[in-house]
C-alpha atoms as a PDB file:
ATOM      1  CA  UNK A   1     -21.845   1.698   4.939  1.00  0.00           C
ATOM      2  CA  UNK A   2     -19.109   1.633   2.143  1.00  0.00           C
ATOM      3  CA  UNK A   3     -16.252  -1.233   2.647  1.00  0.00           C
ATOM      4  CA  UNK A   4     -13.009   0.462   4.083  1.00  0.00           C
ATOM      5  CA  UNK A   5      -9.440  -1.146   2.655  1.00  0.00           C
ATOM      6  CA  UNK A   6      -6.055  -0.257   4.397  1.00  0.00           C
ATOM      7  CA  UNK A   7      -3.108  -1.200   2.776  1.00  0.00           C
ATOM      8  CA  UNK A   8      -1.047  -1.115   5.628  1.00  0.00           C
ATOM      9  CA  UNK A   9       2.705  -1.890   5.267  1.00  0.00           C
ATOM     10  CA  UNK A  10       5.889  -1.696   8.321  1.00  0.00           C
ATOM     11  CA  UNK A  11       8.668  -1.130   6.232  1.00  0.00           C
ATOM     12  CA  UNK A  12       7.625  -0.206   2.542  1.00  0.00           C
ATOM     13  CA  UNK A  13       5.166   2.495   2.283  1.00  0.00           C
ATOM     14  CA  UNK A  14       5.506   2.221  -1.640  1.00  0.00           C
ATOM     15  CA  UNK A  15       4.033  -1.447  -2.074  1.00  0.00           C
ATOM     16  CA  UNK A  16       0.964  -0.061  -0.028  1.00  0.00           C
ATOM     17  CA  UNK A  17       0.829   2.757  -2.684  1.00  0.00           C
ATOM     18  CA  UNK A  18       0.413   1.043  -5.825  1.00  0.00           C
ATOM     19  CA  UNK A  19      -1.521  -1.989  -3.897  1.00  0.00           C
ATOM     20  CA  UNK A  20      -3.808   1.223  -3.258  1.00  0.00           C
ATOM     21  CA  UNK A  21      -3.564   2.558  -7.315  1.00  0.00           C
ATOM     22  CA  UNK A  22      -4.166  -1.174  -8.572  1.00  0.00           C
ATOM     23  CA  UNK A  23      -7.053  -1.350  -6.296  1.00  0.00           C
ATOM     24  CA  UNK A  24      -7.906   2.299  -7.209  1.00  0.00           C
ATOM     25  CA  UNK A  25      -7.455   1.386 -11.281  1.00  0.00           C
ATOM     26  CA  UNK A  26      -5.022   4.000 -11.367  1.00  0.00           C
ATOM     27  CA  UNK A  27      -2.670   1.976 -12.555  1.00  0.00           C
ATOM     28  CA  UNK A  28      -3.123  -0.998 -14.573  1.00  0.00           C
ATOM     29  CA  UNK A  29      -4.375  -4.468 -13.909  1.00  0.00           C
ATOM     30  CA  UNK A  30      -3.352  -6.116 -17.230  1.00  0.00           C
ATOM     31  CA  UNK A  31       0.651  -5.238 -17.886  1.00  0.00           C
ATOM     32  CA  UNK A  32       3.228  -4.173 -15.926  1.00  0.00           C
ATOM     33  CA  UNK A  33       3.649  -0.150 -15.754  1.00  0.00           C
ATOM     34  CA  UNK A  34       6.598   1.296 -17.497  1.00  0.00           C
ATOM     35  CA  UNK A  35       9.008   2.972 -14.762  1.00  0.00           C
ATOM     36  CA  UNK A  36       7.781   6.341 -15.538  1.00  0.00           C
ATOM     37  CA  UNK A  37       4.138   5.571 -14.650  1.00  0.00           C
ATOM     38  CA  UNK A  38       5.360   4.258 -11.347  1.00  0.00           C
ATOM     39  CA  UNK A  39       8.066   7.424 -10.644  1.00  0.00           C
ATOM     40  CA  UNK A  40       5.379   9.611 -11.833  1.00  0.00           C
ATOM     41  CA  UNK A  41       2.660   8.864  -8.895  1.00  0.00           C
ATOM     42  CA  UNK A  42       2.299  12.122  -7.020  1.00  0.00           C
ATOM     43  CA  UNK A  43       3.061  10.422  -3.473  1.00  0.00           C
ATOM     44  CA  UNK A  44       5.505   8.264  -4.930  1.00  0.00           C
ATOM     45  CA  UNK A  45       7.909  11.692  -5.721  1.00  0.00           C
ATOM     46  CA  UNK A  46       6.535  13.460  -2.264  1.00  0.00           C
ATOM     47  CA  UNK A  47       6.943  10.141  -0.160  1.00  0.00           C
ATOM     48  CA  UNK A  48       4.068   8.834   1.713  1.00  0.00           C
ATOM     49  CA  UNK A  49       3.772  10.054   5.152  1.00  0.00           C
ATOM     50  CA  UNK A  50       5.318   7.534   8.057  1.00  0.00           C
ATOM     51  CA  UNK A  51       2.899   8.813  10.680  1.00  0.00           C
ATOM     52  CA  UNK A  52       2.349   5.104  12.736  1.00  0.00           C
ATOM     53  CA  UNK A  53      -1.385   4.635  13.008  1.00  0.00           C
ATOM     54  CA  UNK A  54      -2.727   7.741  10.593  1.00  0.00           C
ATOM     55  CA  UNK A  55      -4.302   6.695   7.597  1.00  0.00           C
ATOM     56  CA  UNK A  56      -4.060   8.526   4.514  1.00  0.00           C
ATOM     57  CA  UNK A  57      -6.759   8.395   1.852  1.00  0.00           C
ATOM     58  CA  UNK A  58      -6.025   7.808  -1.602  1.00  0.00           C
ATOM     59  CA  UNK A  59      -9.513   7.657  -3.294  1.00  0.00           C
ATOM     60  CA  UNK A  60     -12.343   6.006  -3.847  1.00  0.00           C
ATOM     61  CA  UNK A  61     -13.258   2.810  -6.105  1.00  0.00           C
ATOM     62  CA  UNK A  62     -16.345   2.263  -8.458  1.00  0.00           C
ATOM     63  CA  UNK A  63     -18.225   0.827  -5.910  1.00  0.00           C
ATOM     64  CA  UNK A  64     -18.120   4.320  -3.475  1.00  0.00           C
ATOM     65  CA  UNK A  65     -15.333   2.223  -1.683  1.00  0.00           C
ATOM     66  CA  UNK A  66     -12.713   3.956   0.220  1.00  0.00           C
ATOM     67  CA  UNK A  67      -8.771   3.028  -0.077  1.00  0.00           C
ATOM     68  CA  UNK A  68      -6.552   4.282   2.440  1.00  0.00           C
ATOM     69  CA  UNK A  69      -2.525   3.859   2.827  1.00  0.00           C
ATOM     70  CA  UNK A  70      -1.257   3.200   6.823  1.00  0.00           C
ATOM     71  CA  UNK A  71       2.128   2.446   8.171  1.00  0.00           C
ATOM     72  CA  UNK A  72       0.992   0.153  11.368  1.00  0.00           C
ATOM     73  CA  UNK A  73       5.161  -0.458  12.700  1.00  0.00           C
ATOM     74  CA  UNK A  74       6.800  -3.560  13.038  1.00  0.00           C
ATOM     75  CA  UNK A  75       4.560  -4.517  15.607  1.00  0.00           C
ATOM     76  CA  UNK A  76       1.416  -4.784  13.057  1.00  0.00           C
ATOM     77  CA  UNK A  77      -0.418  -7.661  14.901  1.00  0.00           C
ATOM     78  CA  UNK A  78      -0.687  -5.339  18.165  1.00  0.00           C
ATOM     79  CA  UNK A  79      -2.174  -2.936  16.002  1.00  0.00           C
ATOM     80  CA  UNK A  80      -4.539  -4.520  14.271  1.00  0.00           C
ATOM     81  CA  UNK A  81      -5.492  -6.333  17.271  1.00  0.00           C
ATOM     82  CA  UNK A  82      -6.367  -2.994  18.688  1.00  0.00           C
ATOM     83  CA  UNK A  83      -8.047  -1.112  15.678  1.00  0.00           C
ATOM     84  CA  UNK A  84     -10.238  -3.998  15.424  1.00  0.00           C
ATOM     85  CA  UNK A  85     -11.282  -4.096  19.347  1.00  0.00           C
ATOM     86  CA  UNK A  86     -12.005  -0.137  18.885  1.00  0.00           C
ATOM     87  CA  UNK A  87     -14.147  -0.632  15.733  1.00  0.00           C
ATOM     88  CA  UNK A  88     -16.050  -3.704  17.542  1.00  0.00           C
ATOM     89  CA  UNK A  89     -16.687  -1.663  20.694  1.00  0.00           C
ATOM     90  CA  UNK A  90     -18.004   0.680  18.453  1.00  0.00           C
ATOM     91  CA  UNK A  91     -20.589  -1.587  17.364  1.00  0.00           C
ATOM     92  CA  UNK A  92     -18.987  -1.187  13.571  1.00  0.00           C
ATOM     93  CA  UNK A  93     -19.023  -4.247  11.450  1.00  0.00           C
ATOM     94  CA  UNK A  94     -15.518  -5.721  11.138  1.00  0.00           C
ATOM     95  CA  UNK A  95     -16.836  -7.213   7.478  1.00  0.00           C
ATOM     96  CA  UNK A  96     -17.039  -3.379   6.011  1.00  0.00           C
ATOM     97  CA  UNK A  97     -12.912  -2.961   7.240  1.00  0.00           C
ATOM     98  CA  UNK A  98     -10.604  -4.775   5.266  1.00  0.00           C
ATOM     99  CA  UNK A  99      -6.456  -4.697   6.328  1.00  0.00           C
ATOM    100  CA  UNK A 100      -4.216  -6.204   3.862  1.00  0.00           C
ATOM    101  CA  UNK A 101      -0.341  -5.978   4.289  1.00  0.00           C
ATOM    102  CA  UNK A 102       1.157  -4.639   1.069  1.00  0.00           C
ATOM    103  CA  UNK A 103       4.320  -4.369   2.909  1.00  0.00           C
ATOM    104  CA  UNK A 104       4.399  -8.515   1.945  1.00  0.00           C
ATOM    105  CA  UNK A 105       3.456  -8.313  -1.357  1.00  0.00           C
ATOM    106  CA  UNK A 106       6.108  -6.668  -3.264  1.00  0.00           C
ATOM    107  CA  UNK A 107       9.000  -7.325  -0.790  1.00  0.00           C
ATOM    108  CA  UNK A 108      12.695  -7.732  -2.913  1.00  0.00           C
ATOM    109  CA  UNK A 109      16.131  -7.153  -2.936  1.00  0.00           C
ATOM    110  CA  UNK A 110      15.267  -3.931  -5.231  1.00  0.00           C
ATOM    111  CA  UNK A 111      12.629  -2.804  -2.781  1.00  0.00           C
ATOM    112  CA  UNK A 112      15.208  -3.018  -0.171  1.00  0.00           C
ATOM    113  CA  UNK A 113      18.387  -1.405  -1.850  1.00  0.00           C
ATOM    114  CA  UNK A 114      16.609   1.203  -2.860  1.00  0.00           C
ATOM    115  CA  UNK A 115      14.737   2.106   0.439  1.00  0.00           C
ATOM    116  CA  UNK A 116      17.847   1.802   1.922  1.00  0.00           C
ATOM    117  CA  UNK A 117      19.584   4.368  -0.791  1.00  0.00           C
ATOM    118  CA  UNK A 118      16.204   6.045  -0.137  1.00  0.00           C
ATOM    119  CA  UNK A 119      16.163   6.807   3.587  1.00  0.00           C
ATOM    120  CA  UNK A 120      19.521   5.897   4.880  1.00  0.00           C
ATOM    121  CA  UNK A 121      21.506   7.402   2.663  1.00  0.00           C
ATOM    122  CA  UNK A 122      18.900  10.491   1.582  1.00  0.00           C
ATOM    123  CA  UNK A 123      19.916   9.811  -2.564  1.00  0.00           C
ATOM    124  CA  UNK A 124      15.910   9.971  -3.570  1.00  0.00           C
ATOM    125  CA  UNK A 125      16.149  10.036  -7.284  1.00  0.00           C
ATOM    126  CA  UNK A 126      18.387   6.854  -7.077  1.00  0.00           C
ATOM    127  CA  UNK A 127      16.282   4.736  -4.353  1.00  0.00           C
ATOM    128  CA  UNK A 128      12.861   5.788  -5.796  1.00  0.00           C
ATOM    129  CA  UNK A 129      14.249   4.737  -9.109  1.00  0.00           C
ATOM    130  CA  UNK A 130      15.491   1.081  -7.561  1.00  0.00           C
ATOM    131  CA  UNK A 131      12.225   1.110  -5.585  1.00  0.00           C
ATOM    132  CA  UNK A 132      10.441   1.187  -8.930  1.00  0.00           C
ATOM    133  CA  UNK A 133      12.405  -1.159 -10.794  1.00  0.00           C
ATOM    134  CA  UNK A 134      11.412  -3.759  -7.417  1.00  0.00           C
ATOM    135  CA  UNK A 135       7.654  -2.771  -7.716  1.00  0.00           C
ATOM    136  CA  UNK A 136       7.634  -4.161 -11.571  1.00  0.00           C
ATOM    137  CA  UNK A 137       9.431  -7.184 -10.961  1.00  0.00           C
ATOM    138  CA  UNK A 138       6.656  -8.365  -8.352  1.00  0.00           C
ATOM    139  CA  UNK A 139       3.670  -6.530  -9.967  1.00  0.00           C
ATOM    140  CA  UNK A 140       1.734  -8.768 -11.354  1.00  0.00           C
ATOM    141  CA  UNK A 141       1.780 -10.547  -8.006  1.00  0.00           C
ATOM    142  CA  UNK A 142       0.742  -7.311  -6.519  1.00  0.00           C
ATOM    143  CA  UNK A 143      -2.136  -7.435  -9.003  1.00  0.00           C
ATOM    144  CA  UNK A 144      -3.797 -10.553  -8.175  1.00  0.00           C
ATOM    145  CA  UNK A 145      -3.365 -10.333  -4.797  1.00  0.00           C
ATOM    146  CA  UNK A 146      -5.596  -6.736  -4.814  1.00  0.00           C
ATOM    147  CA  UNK A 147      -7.612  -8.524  -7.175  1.00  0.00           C
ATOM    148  CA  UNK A 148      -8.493 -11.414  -4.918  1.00  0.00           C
ATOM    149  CA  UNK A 149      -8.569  -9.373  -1.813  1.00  0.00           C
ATOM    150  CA  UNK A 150     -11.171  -7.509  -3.740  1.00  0.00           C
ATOM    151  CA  UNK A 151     -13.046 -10.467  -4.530  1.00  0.00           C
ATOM    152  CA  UNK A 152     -13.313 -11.249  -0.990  1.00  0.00           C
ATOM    153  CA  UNK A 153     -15.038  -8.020  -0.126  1.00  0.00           C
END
């Protein structure tokens, strides 16, 4: 069985995103994208879906590895708690199902303005824009945490 990641996240969806296009080498692992390459993700302009608990694929690595997206709630330790008492009933190996929080790893004032613009006040162009400008300030932090997390695997 192929390794499973979930870049799950409680508050922003978008750092679990491009944690998932690093990982995915969709975007890339050496620089820091220009704006445009971030605004121009196809979920990044739809908005990733906030269903708690439904993951959402978003491809497949070199290896045959899957990378999903997941919003898990505030309450993130419950869940994981529980999704990895389900897998281990199921006699799954818990070393194939990797959970990282991308919600941590690109966490800023930027991130939060423009989320806030974004959802609060319903100005998209404005708080995806902010959003993006937060995602390149912590990016290459983004990158080597997918790249250790990767390592790991």
């Amino acid at each position: 069985m192929n390794v499973k990641f979930f870049y799950f996240y409680a508050g922003f969806s978008q750092s679990a995103l491009i944690a998932a296009y690093i990982h995915l080498q969709k975007l890339p692992g050496n620089r820091v994208p220009a704006l445009q390459e971030i605004l121009s993700i196809q979920e990044f302009k739809q908005g990733i879906p906030r269903d708690i608990g439904v993951p959402h694929f978003i491809g497949e690595d070199y290896r045959g590895d899957s990378v999903y997206t997941v919003a898990f709630g505030t309450n993130y330790e419950l869940a994981l708690q529980t999704v990895n008492f389900i897998l281990e009933k199921q006699g799954l190996d818990l070393t194939k199902w990797h959970f990282i929080n991308a919600g941590e790893l690109a966490n800023n004032l930027w991130m939060k303005i423009g989320s806030l613009i974004n959802d609060i006040f319903k100005i998209s162009g404005l708080g995806k824009y902010l959003i993006a400008v937060g995602i390149r300030k912590n990016y290459q932090q983004l990158c080597e945490q997918v790249s250790q997390f990767k390592k790991e695997s």
